[in-house]
Protein backbone atom coordinates (compact mmCIF):
# COMPACT_ATOMS: atom_id res chain seq x y z
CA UNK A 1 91.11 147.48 76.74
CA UNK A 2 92.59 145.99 80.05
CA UNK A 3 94.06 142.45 80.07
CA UNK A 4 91.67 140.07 80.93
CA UNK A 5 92.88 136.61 82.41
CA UNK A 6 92.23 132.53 83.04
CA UNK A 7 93.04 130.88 85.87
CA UNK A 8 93.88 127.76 84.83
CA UNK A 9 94.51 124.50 86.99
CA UNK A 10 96.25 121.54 85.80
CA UNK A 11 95.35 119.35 88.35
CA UNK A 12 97.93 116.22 87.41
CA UNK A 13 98.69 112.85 89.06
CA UNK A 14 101.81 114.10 90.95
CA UNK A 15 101.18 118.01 91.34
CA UNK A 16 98.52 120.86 90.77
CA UNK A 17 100.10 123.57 88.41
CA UNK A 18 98.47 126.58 88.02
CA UNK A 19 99.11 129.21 85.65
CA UNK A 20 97.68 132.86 85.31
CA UNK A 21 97.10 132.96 81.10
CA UNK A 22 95.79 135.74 79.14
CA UNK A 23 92.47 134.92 77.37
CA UNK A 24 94.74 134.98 74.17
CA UNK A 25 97.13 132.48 75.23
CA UNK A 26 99.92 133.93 76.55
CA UNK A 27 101.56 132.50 80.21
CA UNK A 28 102.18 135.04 82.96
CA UNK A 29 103.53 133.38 85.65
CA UNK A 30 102.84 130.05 87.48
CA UNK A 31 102.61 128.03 90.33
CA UNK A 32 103.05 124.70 91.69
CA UNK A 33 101.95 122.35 94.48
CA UNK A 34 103.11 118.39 94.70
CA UNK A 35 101.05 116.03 96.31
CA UNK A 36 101.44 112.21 96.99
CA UNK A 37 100.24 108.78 95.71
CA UNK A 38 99.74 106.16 97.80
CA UNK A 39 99.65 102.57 96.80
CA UNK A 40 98.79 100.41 99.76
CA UNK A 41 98.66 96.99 98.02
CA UNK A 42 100.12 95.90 95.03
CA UNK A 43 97.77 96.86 92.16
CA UNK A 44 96.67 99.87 94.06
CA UNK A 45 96.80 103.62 93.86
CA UNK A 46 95.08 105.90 95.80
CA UNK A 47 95.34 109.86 96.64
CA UNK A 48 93.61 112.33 99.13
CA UNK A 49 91.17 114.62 97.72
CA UNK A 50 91.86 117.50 100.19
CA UNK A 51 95.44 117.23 99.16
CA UNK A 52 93.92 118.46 95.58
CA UNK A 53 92.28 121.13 97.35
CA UNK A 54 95.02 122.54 99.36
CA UNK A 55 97.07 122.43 95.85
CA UNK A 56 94.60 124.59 94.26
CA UNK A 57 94.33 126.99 97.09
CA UNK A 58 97.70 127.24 97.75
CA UNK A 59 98.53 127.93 94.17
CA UNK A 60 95.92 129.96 93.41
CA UNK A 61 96.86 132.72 96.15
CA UNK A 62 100.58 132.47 95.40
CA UNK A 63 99.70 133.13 91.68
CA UNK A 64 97.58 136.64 92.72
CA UNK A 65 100.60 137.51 94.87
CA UNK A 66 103.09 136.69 92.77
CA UNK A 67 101.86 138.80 89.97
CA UNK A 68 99.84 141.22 91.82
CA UNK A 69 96.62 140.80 89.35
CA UNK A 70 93.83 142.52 89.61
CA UNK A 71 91.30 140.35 90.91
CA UNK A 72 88.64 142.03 89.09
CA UNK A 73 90.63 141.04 85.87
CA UNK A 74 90.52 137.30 85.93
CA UNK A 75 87.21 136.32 84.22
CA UNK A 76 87.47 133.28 84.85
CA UNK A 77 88.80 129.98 86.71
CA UNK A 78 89.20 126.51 84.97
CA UNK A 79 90.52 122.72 85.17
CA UNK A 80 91.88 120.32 83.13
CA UNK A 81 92.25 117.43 85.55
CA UNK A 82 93.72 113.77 85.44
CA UNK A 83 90.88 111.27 84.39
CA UNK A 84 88.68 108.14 85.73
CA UNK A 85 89.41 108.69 89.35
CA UNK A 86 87.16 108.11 91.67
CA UNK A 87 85.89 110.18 94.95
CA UNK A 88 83.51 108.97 96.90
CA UNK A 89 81.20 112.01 98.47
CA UNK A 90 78.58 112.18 101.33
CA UNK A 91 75.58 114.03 100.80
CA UNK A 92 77.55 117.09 102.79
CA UNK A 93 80.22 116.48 99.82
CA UNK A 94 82.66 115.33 101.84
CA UNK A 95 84.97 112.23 100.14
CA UNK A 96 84.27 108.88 102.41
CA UNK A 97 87.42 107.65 101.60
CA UNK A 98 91.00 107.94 99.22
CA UNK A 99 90.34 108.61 96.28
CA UNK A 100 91.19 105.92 93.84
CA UNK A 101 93.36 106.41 91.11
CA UNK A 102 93.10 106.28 87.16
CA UNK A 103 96.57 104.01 87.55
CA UNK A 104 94.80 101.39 90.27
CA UNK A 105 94.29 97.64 88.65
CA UNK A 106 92.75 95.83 91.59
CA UNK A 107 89.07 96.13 89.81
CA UNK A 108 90.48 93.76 86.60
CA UNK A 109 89.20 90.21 88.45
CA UNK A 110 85.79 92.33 89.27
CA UNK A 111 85.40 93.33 85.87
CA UNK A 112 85.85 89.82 84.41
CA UNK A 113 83.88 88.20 87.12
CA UNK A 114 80.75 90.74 86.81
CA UNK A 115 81.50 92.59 83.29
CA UNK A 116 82.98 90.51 80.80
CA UNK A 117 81.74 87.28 81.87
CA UNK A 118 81.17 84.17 79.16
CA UNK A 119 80.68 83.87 76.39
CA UNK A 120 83.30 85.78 75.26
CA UNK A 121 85.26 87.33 71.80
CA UNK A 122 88.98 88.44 73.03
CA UNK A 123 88.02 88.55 76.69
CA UNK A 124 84.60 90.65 76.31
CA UNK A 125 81.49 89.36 77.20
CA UNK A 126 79.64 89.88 73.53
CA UNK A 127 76.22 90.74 74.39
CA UNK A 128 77.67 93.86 76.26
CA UNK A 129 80.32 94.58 74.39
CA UNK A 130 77.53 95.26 71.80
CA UNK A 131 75.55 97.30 73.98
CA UNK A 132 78.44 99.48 74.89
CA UNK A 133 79.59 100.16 71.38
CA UNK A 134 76.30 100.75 70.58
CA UNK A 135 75.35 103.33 73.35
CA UNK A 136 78.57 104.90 73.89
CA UNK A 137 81.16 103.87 71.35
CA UNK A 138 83.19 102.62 73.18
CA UNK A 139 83.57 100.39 75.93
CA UNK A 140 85.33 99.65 79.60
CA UNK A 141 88.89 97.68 79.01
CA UNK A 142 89.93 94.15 80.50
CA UNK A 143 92.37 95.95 82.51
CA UNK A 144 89.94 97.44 85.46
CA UNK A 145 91.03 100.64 85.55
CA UNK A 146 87.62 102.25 84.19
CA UNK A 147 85.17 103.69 87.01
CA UNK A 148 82.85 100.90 85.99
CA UNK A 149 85.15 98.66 88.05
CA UNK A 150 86.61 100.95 90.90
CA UNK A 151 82.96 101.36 91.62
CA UNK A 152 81.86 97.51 91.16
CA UNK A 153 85.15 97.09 93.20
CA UNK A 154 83.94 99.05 96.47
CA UNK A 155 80.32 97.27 96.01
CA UNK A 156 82.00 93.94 97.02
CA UNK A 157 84.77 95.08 99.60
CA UNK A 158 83.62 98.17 100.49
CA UNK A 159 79.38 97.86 100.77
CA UNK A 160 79.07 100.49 103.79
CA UNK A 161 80.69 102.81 102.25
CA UNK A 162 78.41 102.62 98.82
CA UNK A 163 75.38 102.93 100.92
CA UNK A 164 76.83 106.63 102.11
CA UNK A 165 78.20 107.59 98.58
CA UNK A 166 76.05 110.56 97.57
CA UNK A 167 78.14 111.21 94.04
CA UNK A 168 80.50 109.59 92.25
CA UNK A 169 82.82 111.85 91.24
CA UNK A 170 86.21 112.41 89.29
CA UNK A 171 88.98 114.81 90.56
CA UNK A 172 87.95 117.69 88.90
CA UNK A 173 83.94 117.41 89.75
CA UNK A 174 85.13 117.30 93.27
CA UNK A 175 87.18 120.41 92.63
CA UNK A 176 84.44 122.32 90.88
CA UNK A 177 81.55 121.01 93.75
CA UNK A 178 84.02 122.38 96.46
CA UNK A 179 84.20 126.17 94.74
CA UNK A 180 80.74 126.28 93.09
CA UNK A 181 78.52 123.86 95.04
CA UNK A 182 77.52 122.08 92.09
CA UNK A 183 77.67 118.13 90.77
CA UNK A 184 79.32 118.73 87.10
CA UNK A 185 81.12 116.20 85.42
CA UNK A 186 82.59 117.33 81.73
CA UNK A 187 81.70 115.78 78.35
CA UNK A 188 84.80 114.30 78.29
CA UNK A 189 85.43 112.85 81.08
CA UNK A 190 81.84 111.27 81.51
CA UNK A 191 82.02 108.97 77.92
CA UNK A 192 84.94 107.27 79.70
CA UNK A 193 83.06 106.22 82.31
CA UNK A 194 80.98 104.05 79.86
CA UNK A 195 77.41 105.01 81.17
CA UNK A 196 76.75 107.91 79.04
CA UNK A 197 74.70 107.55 75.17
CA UNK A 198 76.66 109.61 73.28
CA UNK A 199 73.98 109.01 70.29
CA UNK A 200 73.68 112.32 67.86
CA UNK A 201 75.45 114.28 70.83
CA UNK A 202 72.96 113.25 73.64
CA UNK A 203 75.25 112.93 75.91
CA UNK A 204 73.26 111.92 79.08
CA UNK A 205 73.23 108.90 81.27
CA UNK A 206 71.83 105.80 79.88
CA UNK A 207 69.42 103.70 82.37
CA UNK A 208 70.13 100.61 80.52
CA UNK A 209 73.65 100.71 80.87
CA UNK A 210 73.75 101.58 84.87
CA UNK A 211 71.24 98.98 85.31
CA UNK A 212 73.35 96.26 83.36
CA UNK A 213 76.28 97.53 85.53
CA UNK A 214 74.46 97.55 89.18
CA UNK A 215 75.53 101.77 89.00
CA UNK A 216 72.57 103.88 90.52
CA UNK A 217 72.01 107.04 88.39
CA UNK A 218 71.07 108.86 90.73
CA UNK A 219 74.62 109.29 92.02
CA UNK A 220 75.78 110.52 88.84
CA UNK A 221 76.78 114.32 88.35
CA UNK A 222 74.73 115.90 85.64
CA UNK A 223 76.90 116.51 82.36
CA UNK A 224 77.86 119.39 80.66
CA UNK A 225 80.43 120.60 77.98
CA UNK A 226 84.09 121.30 78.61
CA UNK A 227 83.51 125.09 77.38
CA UNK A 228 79.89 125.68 79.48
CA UNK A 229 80.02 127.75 82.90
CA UNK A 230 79.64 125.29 85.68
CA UNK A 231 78.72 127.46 88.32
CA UNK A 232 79.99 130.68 90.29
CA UNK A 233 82.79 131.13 93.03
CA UNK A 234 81.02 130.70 96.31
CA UNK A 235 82.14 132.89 98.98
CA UNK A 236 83.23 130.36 101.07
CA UNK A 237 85.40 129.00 98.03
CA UNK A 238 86.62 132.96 97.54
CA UNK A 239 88.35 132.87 100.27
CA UNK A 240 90.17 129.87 100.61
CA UNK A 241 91.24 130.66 97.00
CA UNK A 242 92.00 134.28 97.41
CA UNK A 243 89.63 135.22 94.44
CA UNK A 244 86.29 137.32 94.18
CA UNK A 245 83.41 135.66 94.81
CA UNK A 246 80.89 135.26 91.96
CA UNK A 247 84.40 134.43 89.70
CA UNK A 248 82.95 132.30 86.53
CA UNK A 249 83.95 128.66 87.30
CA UNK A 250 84.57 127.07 83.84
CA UNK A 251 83.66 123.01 83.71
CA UNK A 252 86.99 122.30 82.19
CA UNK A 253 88.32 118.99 80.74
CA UNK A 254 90.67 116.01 81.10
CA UNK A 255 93.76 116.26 81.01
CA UNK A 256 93.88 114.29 77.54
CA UNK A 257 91.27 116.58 76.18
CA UNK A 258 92.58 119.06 77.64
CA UNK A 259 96.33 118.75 75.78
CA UNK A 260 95.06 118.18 72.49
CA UNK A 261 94.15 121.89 72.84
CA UNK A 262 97.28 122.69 74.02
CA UNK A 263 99.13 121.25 71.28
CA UNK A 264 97.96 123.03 68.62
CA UNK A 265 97.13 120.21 66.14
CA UNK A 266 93.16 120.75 66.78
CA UNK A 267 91.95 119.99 62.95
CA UNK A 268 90.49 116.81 61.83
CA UNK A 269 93.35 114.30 61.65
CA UNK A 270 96.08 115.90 62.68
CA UNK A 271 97.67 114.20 65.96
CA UNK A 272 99.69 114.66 68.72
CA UNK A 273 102.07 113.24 71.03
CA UNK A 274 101.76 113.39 75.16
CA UNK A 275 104.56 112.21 77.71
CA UNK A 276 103.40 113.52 81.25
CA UNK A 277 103.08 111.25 84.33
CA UNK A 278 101.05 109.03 81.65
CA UNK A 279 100.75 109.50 77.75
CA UNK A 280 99.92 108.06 74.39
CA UNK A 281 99.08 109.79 71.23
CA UNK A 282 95.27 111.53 69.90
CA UNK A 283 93.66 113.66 67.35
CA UNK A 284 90.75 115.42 66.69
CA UNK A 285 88.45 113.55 64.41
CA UNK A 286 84.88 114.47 62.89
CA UNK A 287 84.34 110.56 62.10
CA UNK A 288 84.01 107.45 65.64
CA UNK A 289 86.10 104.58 65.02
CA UNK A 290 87.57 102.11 68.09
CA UNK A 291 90.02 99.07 67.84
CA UNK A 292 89.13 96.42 70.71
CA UNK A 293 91.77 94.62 70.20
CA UNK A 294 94.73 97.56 71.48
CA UNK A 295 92.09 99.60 73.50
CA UNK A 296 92.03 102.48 71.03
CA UNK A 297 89.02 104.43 69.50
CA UNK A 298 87.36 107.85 70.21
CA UNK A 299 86.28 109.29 73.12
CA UNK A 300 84.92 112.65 73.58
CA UNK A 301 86.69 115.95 72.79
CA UNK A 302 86.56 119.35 74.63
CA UNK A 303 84.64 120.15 71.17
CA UNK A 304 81.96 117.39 71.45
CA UNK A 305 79.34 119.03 69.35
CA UNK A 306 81.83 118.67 66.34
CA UNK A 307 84.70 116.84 67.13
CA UNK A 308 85.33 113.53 68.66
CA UNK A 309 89.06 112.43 70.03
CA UNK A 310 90.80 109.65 68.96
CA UNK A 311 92.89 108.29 71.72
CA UNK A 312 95.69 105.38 72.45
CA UNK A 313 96.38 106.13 75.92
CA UNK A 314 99.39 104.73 77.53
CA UNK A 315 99.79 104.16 81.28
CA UNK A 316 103.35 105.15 82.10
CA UNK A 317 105.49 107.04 80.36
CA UNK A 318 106.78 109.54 82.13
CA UNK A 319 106.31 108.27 85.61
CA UNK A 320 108.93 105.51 84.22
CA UNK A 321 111.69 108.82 84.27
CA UNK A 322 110.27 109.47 88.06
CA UNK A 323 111.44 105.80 88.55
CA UNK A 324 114.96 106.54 87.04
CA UNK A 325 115.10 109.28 89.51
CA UNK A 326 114.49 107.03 92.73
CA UNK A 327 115.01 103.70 92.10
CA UNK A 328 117.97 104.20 89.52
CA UNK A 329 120.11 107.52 90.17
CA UNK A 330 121.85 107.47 92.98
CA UNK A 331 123.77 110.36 94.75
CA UNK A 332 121.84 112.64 93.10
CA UNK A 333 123.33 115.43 94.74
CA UNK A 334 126.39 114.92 93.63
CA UNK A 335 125.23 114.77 89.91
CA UNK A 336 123.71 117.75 90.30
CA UNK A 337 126.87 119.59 91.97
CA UNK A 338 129.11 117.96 88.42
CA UNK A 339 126.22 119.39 85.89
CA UNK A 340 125.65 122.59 87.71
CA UNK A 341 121.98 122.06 87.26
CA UNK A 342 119.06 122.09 90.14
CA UNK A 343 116.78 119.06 88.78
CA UNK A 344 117.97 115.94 87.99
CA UNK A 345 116.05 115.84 84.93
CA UNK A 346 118.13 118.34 83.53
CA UNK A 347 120.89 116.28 83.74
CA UNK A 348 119.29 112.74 82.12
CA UNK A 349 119.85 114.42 78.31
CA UNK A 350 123.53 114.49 78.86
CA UNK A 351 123.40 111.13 80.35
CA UNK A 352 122.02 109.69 77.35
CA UNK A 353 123.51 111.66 74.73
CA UNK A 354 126.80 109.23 76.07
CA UNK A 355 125.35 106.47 74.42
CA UNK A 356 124.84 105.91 70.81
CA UNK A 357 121.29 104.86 69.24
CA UNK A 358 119.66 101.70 70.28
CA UNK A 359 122.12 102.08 73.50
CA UNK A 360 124.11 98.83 72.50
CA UNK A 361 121.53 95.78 73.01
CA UNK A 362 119.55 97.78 76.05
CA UNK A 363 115.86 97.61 75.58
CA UNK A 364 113.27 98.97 78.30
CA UNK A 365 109.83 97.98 77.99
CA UNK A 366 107.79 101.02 79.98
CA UNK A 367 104.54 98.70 81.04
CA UNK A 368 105.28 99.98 84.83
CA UNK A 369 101.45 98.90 86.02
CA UNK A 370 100.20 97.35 83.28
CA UNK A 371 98.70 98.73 79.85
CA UNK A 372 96.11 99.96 77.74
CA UNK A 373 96.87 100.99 74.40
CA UNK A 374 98.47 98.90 72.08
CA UNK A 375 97.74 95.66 74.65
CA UNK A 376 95.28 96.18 77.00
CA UNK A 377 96.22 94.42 79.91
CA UNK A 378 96.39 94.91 83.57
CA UNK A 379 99.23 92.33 84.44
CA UNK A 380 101.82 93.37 82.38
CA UNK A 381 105.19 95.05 83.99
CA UNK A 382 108.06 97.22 82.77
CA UNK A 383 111.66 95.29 81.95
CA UNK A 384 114.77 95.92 80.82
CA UNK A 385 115.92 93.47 78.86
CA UNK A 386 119.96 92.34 77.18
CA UNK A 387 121.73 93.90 80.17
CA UNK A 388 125.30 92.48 79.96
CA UNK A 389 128.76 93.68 81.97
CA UNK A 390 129.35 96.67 79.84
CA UNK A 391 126.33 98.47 80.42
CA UNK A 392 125.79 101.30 82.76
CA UNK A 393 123.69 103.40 84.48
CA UNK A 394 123.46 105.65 81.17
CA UNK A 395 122.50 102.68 78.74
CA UNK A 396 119.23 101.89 81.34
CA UNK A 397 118.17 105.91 80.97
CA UNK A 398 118.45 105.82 77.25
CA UNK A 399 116.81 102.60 76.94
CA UNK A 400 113.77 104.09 79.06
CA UNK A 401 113.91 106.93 76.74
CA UNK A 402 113.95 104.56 73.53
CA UNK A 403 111.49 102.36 75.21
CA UNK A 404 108.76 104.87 75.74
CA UNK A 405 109.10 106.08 71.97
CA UNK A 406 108.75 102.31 70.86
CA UNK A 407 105.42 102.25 72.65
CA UNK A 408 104.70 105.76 71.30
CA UNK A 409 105.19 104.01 67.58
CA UNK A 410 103.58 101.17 68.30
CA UNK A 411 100.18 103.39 69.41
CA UNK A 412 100.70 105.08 65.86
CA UNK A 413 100.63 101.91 64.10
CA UNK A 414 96.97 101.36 65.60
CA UNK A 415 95.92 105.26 65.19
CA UNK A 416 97.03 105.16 61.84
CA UNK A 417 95.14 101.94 60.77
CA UNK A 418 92.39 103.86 61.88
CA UNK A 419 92.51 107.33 61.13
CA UNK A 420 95.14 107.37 58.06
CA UNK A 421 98.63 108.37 57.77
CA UNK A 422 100.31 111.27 59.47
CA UNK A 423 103.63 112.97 58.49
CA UNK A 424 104.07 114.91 61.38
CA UNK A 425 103.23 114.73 65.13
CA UNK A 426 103.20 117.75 67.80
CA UNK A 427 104.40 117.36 71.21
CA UNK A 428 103.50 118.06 74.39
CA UNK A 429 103.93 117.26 77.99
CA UNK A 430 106.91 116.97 80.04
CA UNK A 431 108.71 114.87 78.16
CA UNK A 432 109.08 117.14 74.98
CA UNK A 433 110.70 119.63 77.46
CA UNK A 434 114.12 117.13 76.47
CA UNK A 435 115.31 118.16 73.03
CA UNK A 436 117.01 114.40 72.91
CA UNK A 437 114.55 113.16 73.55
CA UNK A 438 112.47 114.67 70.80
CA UNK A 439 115.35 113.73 68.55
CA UNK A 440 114.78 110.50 69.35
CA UNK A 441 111.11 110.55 69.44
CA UNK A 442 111.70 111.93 65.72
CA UNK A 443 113.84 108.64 64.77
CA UNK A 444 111.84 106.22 66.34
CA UNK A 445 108.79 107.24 64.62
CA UNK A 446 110.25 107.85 61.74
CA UNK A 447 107.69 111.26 61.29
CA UNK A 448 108.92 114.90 61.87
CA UNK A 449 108.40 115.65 65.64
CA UNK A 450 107.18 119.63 66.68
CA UNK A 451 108.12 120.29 70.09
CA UNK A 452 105.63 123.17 71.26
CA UNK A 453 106.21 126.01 72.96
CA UNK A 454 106.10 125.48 76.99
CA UNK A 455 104.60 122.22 76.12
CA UNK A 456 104.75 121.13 80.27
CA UNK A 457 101.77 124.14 79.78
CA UNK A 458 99.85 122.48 77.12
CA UNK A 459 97.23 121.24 79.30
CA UNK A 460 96.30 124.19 81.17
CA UNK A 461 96.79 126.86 78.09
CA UNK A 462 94.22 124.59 76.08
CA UNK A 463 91.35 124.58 78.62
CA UNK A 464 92.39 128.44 79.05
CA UNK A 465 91.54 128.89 75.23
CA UNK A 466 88.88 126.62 75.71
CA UNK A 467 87.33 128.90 78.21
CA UNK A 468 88.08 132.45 76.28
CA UNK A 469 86.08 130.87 73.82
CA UNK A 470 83.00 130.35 76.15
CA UNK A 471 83.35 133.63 77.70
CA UNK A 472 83.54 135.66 73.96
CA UNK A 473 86.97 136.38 73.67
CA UNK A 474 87.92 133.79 70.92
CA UNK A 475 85.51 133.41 68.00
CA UNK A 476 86.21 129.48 67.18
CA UNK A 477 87.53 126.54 68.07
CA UNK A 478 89.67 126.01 64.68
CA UNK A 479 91.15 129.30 65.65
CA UNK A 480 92.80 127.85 69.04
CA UNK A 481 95.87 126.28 66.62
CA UNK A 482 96.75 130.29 65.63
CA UNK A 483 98.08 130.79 69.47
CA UNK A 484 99.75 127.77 70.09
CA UNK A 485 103.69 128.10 69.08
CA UNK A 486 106.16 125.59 67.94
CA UNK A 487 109.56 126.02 69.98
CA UNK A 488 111.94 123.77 67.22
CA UNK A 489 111.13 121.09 64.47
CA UNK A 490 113.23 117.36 64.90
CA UNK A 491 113.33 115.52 61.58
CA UNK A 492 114.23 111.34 61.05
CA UNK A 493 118.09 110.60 60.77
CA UNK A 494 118.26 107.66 58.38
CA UNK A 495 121.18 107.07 59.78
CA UNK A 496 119.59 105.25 62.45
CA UNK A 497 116.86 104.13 60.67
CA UNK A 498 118.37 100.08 60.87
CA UNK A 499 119.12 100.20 64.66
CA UNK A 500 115.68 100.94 65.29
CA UNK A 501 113.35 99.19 62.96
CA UNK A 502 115.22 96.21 64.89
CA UNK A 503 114.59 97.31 68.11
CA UNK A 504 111.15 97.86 67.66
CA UNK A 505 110.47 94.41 65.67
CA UNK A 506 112.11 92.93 69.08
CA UNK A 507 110.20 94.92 71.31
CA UNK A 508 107.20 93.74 70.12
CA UNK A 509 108.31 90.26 70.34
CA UNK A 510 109.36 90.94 74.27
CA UNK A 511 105.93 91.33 74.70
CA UNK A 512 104.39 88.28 72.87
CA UNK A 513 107.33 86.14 74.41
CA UNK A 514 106.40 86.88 78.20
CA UNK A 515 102.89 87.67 78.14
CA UNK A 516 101.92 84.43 79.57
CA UNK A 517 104.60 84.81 82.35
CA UNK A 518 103.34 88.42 83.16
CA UNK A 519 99.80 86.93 83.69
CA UNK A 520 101.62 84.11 85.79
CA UNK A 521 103.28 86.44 87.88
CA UNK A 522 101.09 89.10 88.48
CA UNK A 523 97.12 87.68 88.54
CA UNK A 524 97.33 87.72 91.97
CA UNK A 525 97.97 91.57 92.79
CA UNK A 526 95.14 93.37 91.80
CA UNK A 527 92.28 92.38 94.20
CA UNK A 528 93.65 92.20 97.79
């Protein structure tokens, strides 16, 4: 039989990659297309959906060229897309505005002020809260960076513009309406938008909920599962993709879905660990739980019918490492010349393997633009913290390193209150390209760390799998684990066992000792 093949777009905060898999798995070649984020204001962060749009074009044609497919051999075209951003459409389908991002805070004053109003338990209005948990299972954070509030947000600034919205719509639905024609929003990605009953898998909008919210239902995509066929390749959309019309256009699935696939650990309560642009740690899990109190629970899986995913998402993680590169490294070029390397990220292992464990005092705390999981709150900011003469640039990039793993631990601390204790965690994402930092990863957690295979490709090979599935060529979704690989295991070194257990008790007190002055300091920037 002739090799079939995915298309696969993993449509991320910073760049679209694309990758050309086989419907077993295996990575022929890929692509890549950056495209920018604007932030206007402080608190804000916005993007341009036709930048998404060239990206996938672009990529998509360079991938048939590059490998010189035949067309008539990829069965099939799918996402996995960054989540809870928000497009704006027309009734054409054309977005009224920037998009706004999953990272933008200016809705947290909205939410309080229309949301979580008085009385309330830890900063929830109760009533709701109950009638969130109880319809969906979950429920929008203080923070106001769910679509609840971006949309609440443009009600009170941005009326007009509401009265012309035809759809709401994340990245990916406005992706998948501009090559199939259709309004389809993913399981997923529609029970974080806190409107949908999830009850016994009904998974449709709830009437109560949008009315509570002011959020007409009407301008809500229909839902359907990660693995279903959203629609077929318009001709219009053939072209400017370079693909046949009539392709299958799978509905794909968030990019957090979308890597637990990708990492291999897909049976009930095993986890994984994810360091891209933004992170945190999930599982599959056949049992709902949530923790209000550090913004963590379940949310739903690309396997909805028997799996849901427990999540602690983190904000930035690995978009602290794009900061290193701007804001910290400079002369860049000339590192690069000394190293012999082309990207500067090559070059930050070597930087920190200068510096010994707990890089002598340093400690970076990675809350960049606030944070969700473990402390749910929009006006926190990142720090680095017992600088003194005899540090360098190389203590502040193995702090961040060390930093992002103590927020990493302190995530697993929550999951494994409530899903029990793991032993082991797999990998994925940019940041378990670094074998330090895996190493370190491994120490800080004290749990052995599996770094998998290409795991900058987790993403797109899981909603790949996903879709070989839908289309017959896998026979289960248990069976994904089989053609994920593990590149190298990292175990604990007790040796630094002390050094860290320290850090990480003082970490957590960094936080509890300038909370107050975070919320001092920053109140003011998320609603101008």
């Amino acid at each position: 039989m002739e090799t079939k093949y995915i298309l696969s777009h993993d449509m991320g905060t910073s760049s679209n990659k694309a990758m050309l898999v086989t419907v077993f798995g295996d990575v022929v070649d890929t692509a890549k297309v950056e495209y920018p984020m604007e932030m206007p204001a402080p608190g804000f962060a916005e993007q341009d959906p036709q930048d998404w749009w060239n990206a996938i074009c672009e990529t998509s044609k360079e991938l048939v060229r590059k490998t010189s497919v035949n067309l008539e051999d990829i069965v099939g075209v799918t996402f996995s897309s960054q989540m809870q951003g928000l497009v704006c459409v027309s009734r054409e389908g054309k977005p009224l505005r920037k998009a706004i991002s999953w990272v933008d805070s200016r809705a947290g004053d909205i939410m309080r002020k229309k949301i979580w109003t008085a009385p309330r338990v830890q900063g929830y209005n109760i009533f709701r809260l109950i009638k969130f948990l109880r319809i969906t299972g979950g429920t929008p954070s203080l923070a106001g960076k769910d679509i609840i509030g971006k949309i609440l947000w443009l009600k009170e600034h941005e009326p007009d513009l509401i009265e012309k919205t035809y759809k709401y719509l994340d990245p990916k639905d406005y992706i998948v309406y501009k090559m199939t024609g259709k309004y389809v929003k993913s399981t997923d990605l529609a029970v974080v938008w806190w409107l949908l009953d999830t009850r016994k898998n009904r998974n449709q909008w709830d009437p109560k909920l949008c009315k509570m919210t002011g959020i007409e239902m009407e301008k809500l995509p229909e839902v359907k599962a990660s693995g279903e066929i959203a629609g077929k390749l318009t001709e219009e959309a053939a072209e400017a993709v370079g693909l046949l019309p009539g392709t299958p256009i799978m509905n794909g699935a968030g990019d957090i879905s979308a890597a637990a696939l990708g990492s291999g650990a897909v049976e009930d309560g095993r986890m994984h660990i994810r360091i891209g642009t933004s992170g945190g740690i999930a599982g599959h899990f056949v049992k709902r739980k949530i923790d209000l109190a550090h913004y963590a629970g379940c949310i739903g899986s690309a396997y909805p019918e028997k799996y849901y995913l427990g999540l602690a998402a983190q904000d930035t993680m690995g978009i602290c490492l794009e900061w290193i590169k701007n804001k910290v490294i400079y002369h860049a070029k000339d590192l690069k010349d000394e190293y012999h390397v082309d990207k500067i990220y090559q070059i930050l292992d070597k930087l920190v393997e200068r510096i010994k464990p707990g890089a002598d005092g340093v400690i970076f705390t990675p809350w960049m633009y606030g944070e969700r999981c473990p402390l749910n709150d929009d006006t926190l900011r990142g720090g680095i913290y017992n600088l003194g003469l005899n540090h360098t640039r190389d203590h502040i990039i193995r702090a961040v390193f060390e930093g992002i793993s103590m927020n990493i631990r302190w995530a697993l601390e929550v999951m494994e209150k409530m899903f029990g204790h793991v032993n082991e965690l797999n990998f994925v994402g940019g940041g378990a390209m670094s074998d330090t930092w895996c190493q370190i990863m491994a120490d800080i957690t004290n749990r052995t760390i599996h770094q998998v295979t290409d795991p900058q490709q987790a993403a797109g090979k899981g909603v790949a799998l996903l879709a070989s599935i839908s289309l017959g060529y896998i026979e289960s979704f248990e069976e994904i684990g089989k053609y994920i690989k593990i590149k190298s295991s990292y175990y604990p070194n007790p040796d630094n066992r002390a050094i860290y257990d320290k850090h990480f008790k003082a970490f957590k007190k960094l936080y509890k000792l300038n909370r107050k002055w975070h919320a001092m300091m920053n109140s003011d920037t998320k609603s101008h």
